[in-house]
Every structure is written in structure tokens, then in C-alpha cells.
N, C-alpha and C. Protein backbone atom coordinates (compact mmCIF):
# COMPACT_ATOMS: atom_id res chain seq x y z
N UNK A 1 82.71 102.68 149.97
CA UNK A 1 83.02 103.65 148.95
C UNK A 1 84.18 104.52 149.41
N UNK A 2 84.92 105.06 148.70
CA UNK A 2 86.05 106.43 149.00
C UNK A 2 85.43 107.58 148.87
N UNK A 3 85.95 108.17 149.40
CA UNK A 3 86.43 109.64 149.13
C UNK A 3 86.42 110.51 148.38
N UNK A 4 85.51 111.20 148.21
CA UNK A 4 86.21 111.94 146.87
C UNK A 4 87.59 113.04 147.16
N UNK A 5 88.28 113.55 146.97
CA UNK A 5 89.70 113.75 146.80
C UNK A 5 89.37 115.28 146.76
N UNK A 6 90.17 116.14 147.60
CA UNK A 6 90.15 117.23 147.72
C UNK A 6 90.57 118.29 146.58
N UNK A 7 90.43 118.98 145.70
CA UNK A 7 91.00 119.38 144.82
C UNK A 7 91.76 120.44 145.58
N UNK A 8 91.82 121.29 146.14
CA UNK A 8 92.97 122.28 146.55
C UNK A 8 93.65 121.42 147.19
N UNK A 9 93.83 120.11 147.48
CA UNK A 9 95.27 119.59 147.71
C UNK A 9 96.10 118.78 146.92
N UNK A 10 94.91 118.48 146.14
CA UNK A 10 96.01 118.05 144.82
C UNK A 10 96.51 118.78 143.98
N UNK A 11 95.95 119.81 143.63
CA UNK A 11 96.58 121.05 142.90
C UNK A 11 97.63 121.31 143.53
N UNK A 12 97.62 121.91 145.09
CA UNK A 12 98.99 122.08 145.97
C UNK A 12 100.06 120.84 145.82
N UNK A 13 99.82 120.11 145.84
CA UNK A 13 100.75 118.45 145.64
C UNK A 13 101.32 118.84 144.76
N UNK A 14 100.42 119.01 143.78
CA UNK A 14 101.05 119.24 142.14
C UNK A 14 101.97 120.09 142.06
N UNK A 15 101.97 121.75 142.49
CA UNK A 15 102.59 122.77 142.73
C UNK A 15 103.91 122.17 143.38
N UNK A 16 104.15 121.44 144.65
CA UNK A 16 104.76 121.29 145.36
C UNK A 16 105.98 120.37 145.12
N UNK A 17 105.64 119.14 144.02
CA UNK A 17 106.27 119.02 142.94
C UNK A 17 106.95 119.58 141.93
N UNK A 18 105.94 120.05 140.99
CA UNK A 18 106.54 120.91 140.05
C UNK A 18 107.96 121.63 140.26
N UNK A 19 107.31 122.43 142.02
CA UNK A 19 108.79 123.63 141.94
C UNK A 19 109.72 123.28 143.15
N UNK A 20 109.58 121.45 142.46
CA UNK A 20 110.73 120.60 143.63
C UNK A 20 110.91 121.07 145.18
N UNK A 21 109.82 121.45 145.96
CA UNK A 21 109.87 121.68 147.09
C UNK A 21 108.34 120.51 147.90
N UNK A 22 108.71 119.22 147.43
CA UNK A 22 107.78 118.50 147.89
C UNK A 22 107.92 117.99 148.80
N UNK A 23 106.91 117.96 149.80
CA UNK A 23 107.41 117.98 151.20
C UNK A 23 106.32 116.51 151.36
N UNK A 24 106.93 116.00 152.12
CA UNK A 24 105.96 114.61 152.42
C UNK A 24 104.37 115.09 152.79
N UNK A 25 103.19 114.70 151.74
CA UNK A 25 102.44 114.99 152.34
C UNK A 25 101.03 114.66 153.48
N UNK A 26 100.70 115.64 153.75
CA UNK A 26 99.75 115.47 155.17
C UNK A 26 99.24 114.48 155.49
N UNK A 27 98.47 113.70 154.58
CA UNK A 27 97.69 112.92 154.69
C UNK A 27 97.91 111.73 153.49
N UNK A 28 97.95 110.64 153.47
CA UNK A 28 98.31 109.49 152.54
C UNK A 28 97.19 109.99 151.15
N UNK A 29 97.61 109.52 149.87
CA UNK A 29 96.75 110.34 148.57
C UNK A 29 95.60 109.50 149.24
N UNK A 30 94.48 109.63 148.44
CA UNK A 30 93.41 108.95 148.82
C UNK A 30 92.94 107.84 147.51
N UNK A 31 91.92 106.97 148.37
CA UNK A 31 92.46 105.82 147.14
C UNK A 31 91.18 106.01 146.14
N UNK A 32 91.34 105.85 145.08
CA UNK A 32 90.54 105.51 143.55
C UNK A 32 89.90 104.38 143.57
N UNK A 33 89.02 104.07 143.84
CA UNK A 33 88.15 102.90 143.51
C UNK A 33 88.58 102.47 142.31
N UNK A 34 88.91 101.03 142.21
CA UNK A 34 88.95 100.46 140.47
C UNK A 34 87.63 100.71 139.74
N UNK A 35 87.84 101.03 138.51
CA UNK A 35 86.37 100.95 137.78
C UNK A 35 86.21 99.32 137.36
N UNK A 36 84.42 99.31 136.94
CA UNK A 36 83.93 98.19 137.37
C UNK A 36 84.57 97.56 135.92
N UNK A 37 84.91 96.22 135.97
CA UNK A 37 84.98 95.12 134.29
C UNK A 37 84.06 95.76 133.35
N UNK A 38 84.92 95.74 132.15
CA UNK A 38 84.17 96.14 131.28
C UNK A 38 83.36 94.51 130.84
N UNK A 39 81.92 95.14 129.98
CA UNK A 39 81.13 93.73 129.61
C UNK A 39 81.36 94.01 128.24
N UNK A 40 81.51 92.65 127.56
CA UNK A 40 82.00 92.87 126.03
C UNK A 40 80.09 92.87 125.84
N UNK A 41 80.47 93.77 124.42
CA UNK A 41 78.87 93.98 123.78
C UNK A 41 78.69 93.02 123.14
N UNK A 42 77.15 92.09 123.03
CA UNK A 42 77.80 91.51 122.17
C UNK A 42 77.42 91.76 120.36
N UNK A 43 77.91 91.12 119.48
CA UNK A 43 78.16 90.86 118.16
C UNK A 43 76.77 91.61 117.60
N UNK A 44 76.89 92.51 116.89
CA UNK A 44 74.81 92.61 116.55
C UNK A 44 75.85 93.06 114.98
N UNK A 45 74.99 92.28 113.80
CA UNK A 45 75.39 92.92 112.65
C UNK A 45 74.76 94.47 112.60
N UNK A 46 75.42 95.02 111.38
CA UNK A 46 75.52 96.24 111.03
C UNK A 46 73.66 96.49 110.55
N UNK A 47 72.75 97.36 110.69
CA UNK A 47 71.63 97.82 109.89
C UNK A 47 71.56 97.35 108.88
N UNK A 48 70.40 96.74 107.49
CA UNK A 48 70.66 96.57 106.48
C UNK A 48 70.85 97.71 105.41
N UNK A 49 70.20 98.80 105.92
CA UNK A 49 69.99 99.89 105.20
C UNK A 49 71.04 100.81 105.89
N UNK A 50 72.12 100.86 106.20
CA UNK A 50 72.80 101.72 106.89
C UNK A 50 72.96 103.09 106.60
N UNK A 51 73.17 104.80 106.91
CA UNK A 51 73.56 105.85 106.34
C UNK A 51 75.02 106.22 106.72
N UNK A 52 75.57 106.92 105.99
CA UNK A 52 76.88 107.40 106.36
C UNK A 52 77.82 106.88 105.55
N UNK A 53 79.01 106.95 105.87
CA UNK A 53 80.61 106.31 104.98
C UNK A 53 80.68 105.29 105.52
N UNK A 54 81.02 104.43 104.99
CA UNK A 54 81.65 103.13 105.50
C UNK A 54 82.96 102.79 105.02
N UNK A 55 83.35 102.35 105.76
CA UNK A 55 85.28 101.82 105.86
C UNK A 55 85.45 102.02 104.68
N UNK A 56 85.16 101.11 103.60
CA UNK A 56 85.61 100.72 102.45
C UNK A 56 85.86 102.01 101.37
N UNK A 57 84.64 102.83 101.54
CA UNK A 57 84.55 104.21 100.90
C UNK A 57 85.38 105.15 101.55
N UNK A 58 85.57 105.33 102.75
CA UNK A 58 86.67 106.30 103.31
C UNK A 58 87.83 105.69 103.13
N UNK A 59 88.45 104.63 103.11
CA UNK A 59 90.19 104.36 102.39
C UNK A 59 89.83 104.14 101.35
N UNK A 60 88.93 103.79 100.01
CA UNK A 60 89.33 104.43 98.99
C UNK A 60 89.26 105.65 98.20
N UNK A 61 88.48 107.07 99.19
CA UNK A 61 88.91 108.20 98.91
C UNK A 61 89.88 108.71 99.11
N UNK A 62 90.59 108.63 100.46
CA UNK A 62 91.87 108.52 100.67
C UNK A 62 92.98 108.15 99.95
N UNK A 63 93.01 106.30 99.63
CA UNK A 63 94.01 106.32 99.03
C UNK A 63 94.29 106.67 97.02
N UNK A 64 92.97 106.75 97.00
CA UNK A 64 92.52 106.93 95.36
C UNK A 64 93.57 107.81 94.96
N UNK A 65 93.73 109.02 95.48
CA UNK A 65 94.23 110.15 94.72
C UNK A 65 96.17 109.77 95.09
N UNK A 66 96.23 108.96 96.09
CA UNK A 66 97.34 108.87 96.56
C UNK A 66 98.59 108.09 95.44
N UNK A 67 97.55 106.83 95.66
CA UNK A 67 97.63 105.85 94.02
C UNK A 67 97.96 106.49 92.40
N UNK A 68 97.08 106.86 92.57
CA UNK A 68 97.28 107.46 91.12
C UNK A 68 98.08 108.91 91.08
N UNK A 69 98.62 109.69 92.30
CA UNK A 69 99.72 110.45 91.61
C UNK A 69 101.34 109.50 92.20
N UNK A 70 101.14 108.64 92.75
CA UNK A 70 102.63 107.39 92.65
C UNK A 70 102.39 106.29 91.39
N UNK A 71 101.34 106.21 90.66
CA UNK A 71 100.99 105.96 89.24
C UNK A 71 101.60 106.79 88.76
N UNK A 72 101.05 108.00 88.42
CA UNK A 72 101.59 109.09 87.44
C UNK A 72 103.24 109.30 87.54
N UNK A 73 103.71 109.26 88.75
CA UNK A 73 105.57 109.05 89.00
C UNK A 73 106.32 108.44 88.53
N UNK A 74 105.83 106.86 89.28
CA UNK A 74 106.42 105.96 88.67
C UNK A 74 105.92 104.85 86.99
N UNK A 75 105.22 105.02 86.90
CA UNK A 75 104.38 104.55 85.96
C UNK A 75 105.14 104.28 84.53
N UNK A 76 105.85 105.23 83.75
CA UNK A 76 106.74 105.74 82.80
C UNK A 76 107.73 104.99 82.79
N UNK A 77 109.10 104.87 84.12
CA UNK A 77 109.88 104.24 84.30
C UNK A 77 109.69 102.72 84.42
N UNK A 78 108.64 102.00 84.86
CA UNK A 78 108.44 101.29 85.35
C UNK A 78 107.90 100.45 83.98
N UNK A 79 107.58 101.08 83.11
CA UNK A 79 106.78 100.64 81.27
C UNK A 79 108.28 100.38 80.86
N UNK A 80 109.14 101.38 80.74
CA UNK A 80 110.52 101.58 80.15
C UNK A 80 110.97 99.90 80.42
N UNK A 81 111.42 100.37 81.69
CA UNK A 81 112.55 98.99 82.57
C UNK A 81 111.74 97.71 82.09
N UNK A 82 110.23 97.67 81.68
CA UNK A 82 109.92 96.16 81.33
C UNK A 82 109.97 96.13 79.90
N UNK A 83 109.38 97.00 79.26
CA UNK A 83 109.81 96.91 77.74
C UNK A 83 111.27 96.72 77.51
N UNK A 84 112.50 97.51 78.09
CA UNK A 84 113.79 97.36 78.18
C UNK A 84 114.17 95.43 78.03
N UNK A 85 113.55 95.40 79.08
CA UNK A 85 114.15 93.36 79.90
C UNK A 85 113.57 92.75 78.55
N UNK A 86 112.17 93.12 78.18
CA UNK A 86 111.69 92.50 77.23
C UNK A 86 111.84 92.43 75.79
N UNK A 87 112.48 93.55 75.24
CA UNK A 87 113.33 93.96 74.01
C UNK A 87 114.75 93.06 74.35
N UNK A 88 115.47 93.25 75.40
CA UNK A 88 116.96 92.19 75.45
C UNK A 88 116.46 90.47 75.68
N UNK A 89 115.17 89.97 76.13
CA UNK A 89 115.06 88.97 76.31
C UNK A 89 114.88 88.09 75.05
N UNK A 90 114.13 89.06 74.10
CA UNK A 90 113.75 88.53 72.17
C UNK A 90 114.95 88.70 71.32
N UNK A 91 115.80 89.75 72.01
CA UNK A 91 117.00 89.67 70.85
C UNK A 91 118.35 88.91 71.45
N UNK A 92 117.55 88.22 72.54
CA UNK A 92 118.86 87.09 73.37
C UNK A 92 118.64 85.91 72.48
N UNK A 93 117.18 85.63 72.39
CA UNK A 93 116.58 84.11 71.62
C UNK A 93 116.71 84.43 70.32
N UNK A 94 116.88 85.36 69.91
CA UNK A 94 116.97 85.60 68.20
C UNK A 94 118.42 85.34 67.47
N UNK A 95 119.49 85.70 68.59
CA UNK A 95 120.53 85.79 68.17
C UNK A 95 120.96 84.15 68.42
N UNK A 96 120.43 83.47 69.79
CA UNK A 96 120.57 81.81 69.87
C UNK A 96 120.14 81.36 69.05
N UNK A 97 118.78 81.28 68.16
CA UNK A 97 118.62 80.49 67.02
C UNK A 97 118.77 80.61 65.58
């Protein structure tokens, strides 16, 4: 096992850094044990009866209101420009036959 790590000398390290007067220090840092592999969990479906929000209900409260005021924006223009194409497309074939 290691060490546990002195805290008034790493704080000082730190200091000693900070106000660029770092002087090689005393003793080599001390080492960190790796933490152990993580174990994947595995797969368990969801409760059948679950409580709370679920995904689906929290992005569409979110984007609900978002939607419908870039509806309300564009919505108008967007009726126009196709009725527009679609009024010149009947009086293109009207005037060909």
C-alpha cells in the first residue's frame, strides 16, 4: 500500500508554484495507487411500475414550448413561400395548356 500524502506539503508545493519560487522538492511526490477496474453492471431492465420523469417526458417538456414558439415565427412565412410556389406552379400549367 502507499502513503497517504502529507497535506501541509502539498499545499506548500502548491504555494511554491503558484508564486514561481519552486524549488526542487524534498522528497519525490508520493505515489497514488491506481484505482481498482471498474466492473460493468450488468443490464437489469427498468421496474415495471417505475416513479419519477422519464427521458421521454423531460425532452418533451423542454422542447414543447421551444417548438411551438419557432412554429409561431416561422410558421406564416413558411405557409406564404408554399402557397406562393404553388399558385406559380397552376398558373405555369394553365397558361401551357
Amino acid at each position: 500500500m502507499t502513503e497517504t500524502p502529507d497535506l501541509d506539503a502539498i499545499l506548500e508545493s502548491i504555494r511554491l508554484r503558484m508564486t514561481g519560487d519552486a524549488a526542487p522538492p524534498a522528497a519525490p511526490p508520493p505515489q497514488v495507487a491506481a484505482p481498482p477496474p471498474l466492473r460493468k453492471a450488468p443490464l437489469v431492465p427498468p421496474p415495471a411500475a417505475s416513479t419519477g420523469t422519464t427521458v421521454d417526458a423531460l425532452v418533451t417538456s423542454i422542447l414543447e414550448p421551444l417548438l411551438r414558439q419557432w412554429i409561431d415565427a416561422n410558421l406564416p412565412e413558411i405557409c406564404e413561400r408554399v402557397a406562393q410556389q404553388e399558385i406559380r406552379r397552376l398558373t405555369a400549367q394553365s397558361r401551357d395548356t
